[in-house]
PDB file of N, CA and C in Angstrom:
ATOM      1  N   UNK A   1     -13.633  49.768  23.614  1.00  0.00           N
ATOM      2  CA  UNK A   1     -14.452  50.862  23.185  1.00  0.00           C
ATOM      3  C   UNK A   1     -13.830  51.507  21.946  1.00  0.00           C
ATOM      4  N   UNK A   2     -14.627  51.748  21.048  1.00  0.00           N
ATOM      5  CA  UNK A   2     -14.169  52.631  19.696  1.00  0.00           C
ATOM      6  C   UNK A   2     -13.647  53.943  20.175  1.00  0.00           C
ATOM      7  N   UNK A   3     -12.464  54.127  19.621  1.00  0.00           N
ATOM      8  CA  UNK A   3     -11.747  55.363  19.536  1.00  0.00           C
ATOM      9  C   UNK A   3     -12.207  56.256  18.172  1.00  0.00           C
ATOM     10  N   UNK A   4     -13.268  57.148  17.694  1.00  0.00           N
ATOM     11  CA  UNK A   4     -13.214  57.427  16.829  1.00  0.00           C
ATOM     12  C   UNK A   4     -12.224  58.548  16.196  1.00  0.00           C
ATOM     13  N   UNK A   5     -11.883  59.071  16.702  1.00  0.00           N
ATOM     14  CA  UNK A   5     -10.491  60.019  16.259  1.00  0.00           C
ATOM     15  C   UNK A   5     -11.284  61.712  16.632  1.00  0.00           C
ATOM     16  N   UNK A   6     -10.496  62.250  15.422  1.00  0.00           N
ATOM     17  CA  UNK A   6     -11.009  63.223  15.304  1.00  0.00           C
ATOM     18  C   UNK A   6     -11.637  63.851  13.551  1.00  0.00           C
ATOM     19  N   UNK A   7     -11.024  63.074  13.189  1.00  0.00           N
ATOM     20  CA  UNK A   7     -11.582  63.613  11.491  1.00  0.00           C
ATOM     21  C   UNK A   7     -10.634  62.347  10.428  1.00  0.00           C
ATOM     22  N   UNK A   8     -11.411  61.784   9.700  1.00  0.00           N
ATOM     23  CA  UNK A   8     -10.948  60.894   9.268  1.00  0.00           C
ATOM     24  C   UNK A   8     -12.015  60.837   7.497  1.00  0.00           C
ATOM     25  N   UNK A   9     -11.364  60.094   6.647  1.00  0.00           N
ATOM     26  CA  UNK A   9     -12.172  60.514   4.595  1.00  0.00           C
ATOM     27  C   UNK A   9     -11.929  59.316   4.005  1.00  0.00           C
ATOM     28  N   UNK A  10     -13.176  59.375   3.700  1.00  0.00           N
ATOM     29  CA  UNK A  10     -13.505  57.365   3.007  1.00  0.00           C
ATOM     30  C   UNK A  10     -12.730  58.142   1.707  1.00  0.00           C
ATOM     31  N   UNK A  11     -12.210  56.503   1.944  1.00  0.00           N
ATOM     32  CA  UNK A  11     -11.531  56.304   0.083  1.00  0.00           C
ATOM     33  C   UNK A  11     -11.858  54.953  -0.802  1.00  0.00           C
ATOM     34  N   UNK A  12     -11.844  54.790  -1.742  1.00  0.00           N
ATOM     35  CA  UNK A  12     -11.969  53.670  -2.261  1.00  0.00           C
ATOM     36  C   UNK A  12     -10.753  52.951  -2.239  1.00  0.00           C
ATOM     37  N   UNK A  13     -10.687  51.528  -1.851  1.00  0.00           N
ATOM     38  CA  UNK A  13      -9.188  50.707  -1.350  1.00  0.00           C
ATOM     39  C   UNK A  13      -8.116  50.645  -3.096  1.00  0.00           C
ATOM     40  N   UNK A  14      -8.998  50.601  -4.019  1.00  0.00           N
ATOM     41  CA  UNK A  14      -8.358  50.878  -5.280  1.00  0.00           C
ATOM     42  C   UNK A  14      -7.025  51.974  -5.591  1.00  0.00           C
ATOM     43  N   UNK A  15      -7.915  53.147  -4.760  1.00  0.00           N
ATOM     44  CA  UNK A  15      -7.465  54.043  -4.939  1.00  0.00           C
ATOM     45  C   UNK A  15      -5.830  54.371  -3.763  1.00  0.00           C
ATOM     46  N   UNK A  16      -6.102  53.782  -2.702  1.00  0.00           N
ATOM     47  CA  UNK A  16      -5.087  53.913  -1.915  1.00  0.00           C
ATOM     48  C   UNK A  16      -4.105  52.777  -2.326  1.00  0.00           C
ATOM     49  N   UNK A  17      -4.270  51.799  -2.689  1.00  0.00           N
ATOM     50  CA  UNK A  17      -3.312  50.588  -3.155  1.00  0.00           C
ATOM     51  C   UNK A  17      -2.859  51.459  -4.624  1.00  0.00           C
ATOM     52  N   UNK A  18      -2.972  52.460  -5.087  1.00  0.00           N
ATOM     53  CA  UNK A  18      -1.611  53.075  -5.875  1.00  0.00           C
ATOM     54  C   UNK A  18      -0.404  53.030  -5.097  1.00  0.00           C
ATOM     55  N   UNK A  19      -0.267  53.620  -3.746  1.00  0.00           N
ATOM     56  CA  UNK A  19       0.763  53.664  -3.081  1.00  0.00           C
ATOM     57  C   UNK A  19       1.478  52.752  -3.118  1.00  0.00           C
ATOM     58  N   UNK A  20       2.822  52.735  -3.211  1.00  0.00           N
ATOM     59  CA  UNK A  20       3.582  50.735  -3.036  1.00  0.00           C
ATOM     60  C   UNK A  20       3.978  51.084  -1.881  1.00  0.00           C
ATOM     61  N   UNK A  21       3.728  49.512  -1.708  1.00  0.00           N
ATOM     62  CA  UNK A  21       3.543  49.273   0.021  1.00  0.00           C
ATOM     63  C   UNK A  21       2.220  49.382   0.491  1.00  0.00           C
ATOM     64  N   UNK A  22       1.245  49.449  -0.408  1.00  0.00           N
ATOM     65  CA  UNK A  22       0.401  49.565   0.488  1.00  0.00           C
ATOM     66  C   UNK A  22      -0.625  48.284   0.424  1.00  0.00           C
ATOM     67  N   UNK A  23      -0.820  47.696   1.736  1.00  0.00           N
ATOM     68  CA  UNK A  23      -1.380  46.009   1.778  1.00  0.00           C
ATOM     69  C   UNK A  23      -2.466  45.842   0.582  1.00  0.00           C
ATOM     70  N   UNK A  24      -2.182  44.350  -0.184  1.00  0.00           N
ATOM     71  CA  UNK A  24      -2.954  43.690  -1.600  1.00  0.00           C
ATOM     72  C   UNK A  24      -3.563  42.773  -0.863  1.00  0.00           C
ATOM     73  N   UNK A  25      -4.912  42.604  -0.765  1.00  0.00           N
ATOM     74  CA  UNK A  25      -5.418  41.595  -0.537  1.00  0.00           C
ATOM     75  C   UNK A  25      -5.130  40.144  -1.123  1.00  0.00           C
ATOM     76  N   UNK A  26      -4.864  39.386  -0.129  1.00  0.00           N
ATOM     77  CA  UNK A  26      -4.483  37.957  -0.312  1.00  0.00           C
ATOM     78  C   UNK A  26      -5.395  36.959  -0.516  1.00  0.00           C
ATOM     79  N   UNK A  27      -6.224  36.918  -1.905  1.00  0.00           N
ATOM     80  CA  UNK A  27      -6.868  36.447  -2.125  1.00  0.00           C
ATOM     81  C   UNK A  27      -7.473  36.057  -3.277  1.00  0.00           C
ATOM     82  N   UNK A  28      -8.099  35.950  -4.040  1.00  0.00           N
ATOM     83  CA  UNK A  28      -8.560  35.353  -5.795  1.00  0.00           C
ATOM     84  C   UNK A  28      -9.273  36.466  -6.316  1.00  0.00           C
ATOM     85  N   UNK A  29      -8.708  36.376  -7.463  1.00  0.00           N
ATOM     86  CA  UNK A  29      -8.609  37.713  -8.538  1.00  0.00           C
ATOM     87  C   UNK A  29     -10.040  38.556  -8.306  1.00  0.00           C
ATOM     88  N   UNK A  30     -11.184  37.131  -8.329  1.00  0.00           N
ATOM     89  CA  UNK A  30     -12.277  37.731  -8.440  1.00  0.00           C
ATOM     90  C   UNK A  30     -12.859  38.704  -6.963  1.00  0.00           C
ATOM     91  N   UNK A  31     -11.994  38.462  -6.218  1.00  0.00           N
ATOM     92  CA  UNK A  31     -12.787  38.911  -4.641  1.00  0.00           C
ATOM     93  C   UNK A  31     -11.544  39.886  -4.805  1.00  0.00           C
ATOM     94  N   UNK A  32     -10.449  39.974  -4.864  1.00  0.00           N
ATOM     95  CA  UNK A  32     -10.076  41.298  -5.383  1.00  0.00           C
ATOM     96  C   UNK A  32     -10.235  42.590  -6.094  1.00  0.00           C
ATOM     97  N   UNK A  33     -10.830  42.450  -7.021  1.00  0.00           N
ATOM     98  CA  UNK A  33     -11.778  43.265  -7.636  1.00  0.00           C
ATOM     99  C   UNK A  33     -12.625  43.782  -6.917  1.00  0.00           C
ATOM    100  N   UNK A  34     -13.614  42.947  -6.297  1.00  0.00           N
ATOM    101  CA  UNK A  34     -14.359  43.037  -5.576  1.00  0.00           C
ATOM    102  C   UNK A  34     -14.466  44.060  -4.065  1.00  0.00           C
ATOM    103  N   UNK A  35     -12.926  43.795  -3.813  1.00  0.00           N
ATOM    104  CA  UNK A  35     -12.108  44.293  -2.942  1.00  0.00           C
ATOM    105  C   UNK A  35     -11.735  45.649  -3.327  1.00  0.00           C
ATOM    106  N   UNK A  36     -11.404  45.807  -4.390  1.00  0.00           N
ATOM    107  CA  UNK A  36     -11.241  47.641  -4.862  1.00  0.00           C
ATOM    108  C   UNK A  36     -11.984  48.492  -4.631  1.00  0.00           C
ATOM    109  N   UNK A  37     -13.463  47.703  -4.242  1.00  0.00           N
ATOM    110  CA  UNK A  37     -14.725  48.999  -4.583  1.00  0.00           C
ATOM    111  C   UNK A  37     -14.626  49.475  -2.895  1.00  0.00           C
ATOM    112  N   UNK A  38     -14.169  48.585  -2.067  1.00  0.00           N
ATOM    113  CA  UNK A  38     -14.071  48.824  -0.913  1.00  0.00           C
ATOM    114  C   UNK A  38     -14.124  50.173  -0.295  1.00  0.00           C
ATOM    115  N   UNK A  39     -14.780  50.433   0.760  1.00  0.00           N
ATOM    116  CA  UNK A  39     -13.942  51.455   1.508  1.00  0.00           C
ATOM    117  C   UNK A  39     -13.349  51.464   2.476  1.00  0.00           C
ATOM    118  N   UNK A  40     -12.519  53.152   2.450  1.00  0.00           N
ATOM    119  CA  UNK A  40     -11.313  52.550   3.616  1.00  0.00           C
ATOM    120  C   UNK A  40     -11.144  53.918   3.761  1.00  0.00           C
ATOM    121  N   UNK A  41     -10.933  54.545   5.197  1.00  0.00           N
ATOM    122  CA  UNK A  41     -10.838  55.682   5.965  1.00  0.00           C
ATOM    123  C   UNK A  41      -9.141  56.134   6.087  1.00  0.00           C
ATOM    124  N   UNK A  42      -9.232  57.407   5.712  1.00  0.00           N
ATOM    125  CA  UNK A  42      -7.664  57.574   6.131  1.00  0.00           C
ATOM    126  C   UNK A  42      -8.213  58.556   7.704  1.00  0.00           C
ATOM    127  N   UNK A  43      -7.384  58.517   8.296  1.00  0.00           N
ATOM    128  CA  UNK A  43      -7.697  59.503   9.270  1.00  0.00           C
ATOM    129  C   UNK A  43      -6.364  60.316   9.725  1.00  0.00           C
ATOM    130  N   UNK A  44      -6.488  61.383  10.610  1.00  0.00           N
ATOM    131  CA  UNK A  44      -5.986  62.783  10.848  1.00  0.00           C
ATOM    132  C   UNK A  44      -3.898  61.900  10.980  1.00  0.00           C
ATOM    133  N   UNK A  45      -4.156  61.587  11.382  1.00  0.00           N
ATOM    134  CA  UNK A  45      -2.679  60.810  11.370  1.00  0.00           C
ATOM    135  C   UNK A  45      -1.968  59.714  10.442  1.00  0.00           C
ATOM    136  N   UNK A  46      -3.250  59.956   9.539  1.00  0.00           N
ATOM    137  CA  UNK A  46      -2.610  58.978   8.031  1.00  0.00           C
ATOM    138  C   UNK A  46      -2.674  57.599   8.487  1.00  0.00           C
ATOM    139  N   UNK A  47      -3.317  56.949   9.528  1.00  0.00           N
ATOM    140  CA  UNK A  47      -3.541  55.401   9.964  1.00  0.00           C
ATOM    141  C   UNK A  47      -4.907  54.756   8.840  1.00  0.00           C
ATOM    142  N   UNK A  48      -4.922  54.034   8.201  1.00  0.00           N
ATOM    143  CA  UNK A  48      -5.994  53.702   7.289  1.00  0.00           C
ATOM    144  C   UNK A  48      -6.968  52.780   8.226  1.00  0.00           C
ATOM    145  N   UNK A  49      -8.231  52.481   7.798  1.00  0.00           N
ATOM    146  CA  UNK A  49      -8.920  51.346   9.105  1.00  0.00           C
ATOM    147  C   UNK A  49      -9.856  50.946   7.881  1.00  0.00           C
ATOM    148  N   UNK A  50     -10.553  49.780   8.360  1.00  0.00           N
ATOM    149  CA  UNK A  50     -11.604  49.383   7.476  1.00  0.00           C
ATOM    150  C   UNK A  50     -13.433  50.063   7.909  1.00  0.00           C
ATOM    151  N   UNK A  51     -13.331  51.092   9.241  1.00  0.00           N
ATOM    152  CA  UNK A  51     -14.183  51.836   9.771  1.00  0.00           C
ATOM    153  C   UNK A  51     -13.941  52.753   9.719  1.00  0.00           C
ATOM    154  N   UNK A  52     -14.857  53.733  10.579  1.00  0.00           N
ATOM    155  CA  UNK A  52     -14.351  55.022  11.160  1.00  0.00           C
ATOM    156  C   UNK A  52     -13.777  54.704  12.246  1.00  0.00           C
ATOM    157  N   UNK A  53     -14.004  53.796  13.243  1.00  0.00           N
ATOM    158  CA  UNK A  53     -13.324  53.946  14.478  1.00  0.00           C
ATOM    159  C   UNK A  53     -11.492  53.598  14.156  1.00  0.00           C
ATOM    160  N   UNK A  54     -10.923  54.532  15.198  1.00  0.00           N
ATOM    161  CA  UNK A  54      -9.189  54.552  14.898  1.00  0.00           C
ATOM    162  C   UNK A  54      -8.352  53.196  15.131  1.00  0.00           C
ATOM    163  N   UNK A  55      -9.015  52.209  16.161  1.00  0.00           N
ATOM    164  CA  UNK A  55      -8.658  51.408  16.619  1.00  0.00           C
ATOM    165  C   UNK A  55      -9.116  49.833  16.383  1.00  0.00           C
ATOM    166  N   UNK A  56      -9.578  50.004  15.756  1.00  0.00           N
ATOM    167  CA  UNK A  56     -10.396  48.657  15.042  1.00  0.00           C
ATOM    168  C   UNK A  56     -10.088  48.631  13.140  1.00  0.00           C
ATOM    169  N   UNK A  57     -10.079  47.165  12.997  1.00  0.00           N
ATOM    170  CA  UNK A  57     -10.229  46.726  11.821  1.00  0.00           C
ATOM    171  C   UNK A  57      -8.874  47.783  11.181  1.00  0.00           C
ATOM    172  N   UNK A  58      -7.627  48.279  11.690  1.00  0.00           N
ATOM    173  CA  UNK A  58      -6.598  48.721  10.970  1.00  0.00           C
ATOM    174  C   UNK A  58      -6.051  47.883   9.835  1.00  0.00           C
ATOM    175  N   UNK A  59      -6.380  48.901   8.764  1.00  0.00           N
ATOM    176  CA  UNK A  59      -5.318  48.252   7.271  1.00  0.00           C
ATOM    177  C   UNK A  59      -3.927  48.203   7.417  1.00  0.00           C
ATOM    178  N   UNK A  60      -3.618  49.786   7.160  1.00  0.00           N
ATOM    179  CA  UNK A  60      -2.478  50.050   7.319  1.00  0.00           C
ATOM    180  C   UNK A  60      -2.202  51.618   8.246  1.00  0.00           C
ATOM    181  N   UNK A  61      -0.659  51.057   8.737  1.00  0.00           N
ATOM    182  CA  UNK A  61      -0.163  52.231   9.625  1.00  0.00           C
ATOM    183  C   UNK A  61       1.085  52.727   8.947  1.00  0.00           C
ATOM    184  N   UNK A  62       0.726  53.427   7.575  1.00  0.00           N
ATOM    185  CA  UNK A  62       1.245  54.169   7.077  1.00  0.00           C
ATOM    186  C   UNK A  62       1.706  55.592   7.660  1.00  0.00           C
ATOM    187  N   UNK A  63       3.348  55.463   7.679  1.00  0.00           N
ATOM    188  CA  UNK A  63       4.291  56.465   8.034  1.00  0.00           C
ATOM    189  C   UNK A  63       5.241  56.439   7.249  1.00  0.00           C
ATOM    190  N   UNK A  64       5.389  57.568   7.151  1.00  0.00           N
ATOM    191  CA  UNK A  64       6.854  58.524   6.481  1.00  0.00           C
ATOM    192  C   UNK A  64       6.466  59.611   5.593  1.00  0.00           C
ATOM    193  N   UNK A  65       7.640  59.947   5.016  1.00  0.00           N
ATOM    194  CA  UNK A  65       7.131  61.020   4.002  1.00  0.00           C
ATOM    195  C   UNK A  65       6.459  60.886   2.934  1.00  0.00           C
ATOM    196  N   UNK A  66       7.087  59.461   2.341  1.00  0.00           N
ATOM    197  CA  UNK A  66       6.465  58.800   0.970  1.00  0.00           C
ATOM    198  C   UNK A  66       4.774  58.611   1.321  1.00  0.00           C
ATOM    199  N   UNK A  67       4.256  58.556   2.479  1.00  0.00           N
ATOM    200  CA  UNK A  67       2.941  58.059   2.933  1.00  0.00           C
ATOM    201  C   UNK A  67       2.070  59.599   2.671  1.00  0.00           C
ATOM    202  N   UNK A  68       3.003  60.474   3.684  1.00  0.00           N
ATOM    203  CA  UNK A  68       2.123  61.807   3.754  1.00  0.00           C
ATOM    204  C   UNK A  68       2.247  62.497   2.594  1.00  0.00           C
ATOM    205  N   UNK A  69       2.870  62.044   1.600  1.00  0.00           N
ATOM    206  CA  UNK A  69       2.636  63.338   0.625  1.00  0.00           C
ATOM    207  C   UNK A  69       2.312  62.441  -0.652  1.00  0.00           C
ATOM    208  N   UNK A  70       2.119  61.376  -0.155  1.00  0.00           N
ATOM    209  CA  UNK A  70       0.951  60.533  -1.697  1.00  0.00           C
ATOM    210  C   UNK A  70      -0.571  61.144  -0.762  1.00  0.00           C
ATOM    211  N   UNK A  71      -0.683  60.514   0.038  1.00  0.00           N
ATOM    212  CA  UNK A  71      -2.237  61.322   0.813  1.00  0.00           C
ATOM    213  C   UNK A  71      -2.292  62.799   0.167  1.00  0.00           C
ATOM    214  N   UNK A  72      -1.321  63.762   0.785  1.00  0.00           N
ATOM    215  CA  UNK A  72      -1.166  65.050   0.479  1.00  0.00           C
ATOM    216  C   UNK A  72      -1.803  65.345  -0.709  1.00  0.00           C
ATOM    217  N   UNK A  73      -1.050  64.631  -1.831  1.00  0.00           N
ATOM    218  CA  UNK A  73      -0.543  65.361  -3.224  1.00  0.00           C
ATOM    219  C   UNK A  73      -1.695  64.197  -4.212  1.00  0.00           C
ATOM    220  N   UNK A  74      -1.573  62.849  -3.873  1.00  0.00           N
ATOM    221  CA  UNK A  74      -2.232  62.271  -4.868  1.00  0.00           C
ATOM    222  C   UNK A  74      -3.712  61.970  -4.302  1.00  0.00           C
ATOM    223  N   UNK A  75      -4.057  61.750  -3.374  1.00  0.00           N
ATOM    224  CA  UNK A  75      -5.529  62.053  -2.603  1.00  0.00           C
ATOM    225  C   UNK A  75      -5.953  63.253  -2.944  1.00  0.00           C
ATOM    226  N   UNK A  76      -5.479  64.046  -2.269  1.00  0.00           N
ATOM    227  CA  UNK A  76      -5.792  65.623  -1.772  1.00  0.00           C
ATOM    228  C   UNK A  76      -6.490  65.595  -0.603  1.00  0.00           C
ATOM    229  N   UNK A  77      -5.521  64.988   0.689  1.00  0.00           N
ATOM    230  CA  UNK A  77      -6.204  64.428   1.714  1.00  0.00           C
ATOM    231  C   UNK A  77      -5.644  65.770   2.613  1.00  0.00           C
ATOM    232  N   UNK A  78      -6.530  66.355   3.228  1.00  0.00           N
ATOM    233  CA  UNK A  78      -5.660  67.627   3.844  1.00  0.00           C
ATOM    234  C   UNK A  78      -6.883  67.977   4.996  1.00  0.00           C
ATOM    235  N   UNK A  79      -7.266  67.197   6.138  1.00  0.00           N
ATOM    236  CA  UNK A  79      -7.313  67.632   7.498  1.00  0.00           C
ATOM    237  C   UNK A  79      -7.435  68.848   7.945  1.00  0.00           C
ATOM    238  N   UNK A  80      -8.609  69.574   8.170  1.00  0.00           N
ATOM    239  CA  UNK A  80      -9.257  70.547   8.468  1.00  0.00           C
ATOM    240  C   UNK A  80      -8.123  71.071   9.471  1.00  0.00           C
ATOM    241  N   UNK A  81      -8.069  72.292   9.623  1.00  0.00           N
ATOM    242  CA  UNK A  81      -7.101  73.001  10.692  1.00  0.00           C
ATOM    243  C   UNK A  81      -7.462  72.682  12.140  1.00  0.00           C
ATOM    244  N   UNK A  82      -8.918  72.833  12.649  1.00  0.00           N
ATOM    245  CA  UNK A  82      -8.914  72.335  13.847  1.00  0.00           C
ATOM    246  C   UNK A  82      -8.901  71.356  14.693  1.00  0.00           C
ATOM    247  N   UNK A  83      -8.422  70.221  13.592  1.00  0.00           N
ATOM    248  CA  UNK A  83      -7.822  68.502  14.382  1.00  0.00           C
ATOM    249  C   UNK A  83      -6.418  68.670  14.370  1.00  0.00           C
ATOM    250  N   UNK A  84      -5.935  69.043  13.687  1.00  0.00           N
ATOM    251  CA  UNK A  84      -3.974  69.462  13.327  1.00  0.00           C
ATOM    252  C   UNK A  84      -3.710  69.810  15.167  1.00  0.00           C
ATOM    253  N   UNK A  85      -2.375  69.598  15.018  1.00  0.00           N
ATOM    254  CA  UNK A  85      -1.765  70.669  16.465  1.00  0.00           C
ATOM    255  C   UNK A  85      -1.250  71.658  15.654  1.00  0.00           C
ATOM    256  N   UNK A  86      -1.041  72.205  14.752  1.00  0.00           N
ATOM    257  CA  UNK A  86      -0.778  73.680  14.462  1.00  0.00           C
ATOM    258  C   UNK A  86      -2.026  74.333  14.459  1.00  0.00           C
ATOM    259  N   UNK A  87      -3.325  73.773  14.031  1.00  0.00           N
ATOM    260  CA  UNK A  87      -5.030  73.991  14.053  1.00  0.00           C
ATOM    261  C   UNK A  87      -5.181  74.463  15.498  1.00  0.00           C
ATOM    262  N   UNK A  88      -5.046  73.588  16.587  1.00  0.00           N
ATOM    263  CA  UNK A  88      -5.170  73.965  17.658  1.00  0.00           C
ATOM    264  C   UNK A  88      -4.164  74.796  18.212  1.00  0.00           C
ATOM    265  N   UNK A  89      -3.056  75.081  17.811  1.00  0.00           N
ATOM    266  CA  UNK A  89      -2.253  75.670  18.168  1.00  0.00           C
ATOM    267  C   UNK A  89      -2.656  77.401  18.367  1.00  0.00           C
ATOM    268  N   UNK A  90      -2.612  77.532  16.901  1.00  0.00           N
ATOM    269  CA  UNK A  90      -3.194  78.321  16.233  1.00  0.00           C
ATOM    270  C   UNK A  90      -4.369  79.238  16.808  1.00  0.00           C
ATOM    271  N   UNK A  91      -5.400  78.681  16.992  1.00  0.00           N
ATOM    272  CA  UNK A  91      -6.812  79.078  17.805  1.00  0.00           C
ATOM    273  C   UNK A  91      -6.627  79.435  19.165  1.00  0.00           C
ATOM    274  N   UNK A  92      -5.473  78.780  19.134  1.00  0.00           N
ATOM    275  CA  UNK A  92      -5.298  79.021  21.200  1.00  0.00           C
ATOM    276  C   UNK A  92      -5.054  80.670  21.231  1.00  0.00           C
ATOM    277  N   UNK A  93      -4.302  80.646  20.301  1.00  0.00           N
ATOM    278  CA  UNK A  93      -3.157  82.148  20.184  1.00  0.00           C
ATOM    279  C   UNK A  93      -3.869  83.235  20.208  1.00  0.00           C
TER     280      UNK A  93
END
């Protein structure tokens, strides 16, 4: 069954393959290209997928700091307060 998460933001795969390290399609120049226009979901925990659902079709399981603050800073990928645990934290209070 699809896990859809809780909040997750199409990107174009172009745009996330700035990151190094982040998976190049293995394949001919021309379907690469092709491959840039792609989209690709980051979601609330920075896991990339080729859907919305969390658990299917995963690109990449981007972790660390270098991960969260290219999302952060060069996306401007920033997760509504009420999927966060400081979001929920927060609201409880």
């Amino acid at each position: 069954m699809a896990d859809i998460g809780k909040y997750c933001k199409a990107y174009y795969a172009n745009d996330l393959r700035k990151f190094p390290g982040f998976p190049r399609p293995a394949v001919d120049e021309a379907t690469a290209n092709a491959a840039d226009d792609a989209v690709l979901f980051v979601h609330e925990d920075l896991l990339v997928t080729a859907g919305i659902a969390r658990n299917e079709e995963i690109v990449f399981r981007g972790s660390g700091a270098d991960w969260e603050k290219f999302c952060r800073e060069e996306l401007g990928f920033e997760p509504p307060a009420w999927c966060t645990q400081e979001g929920v934290a927060a609201a409880q209070q």
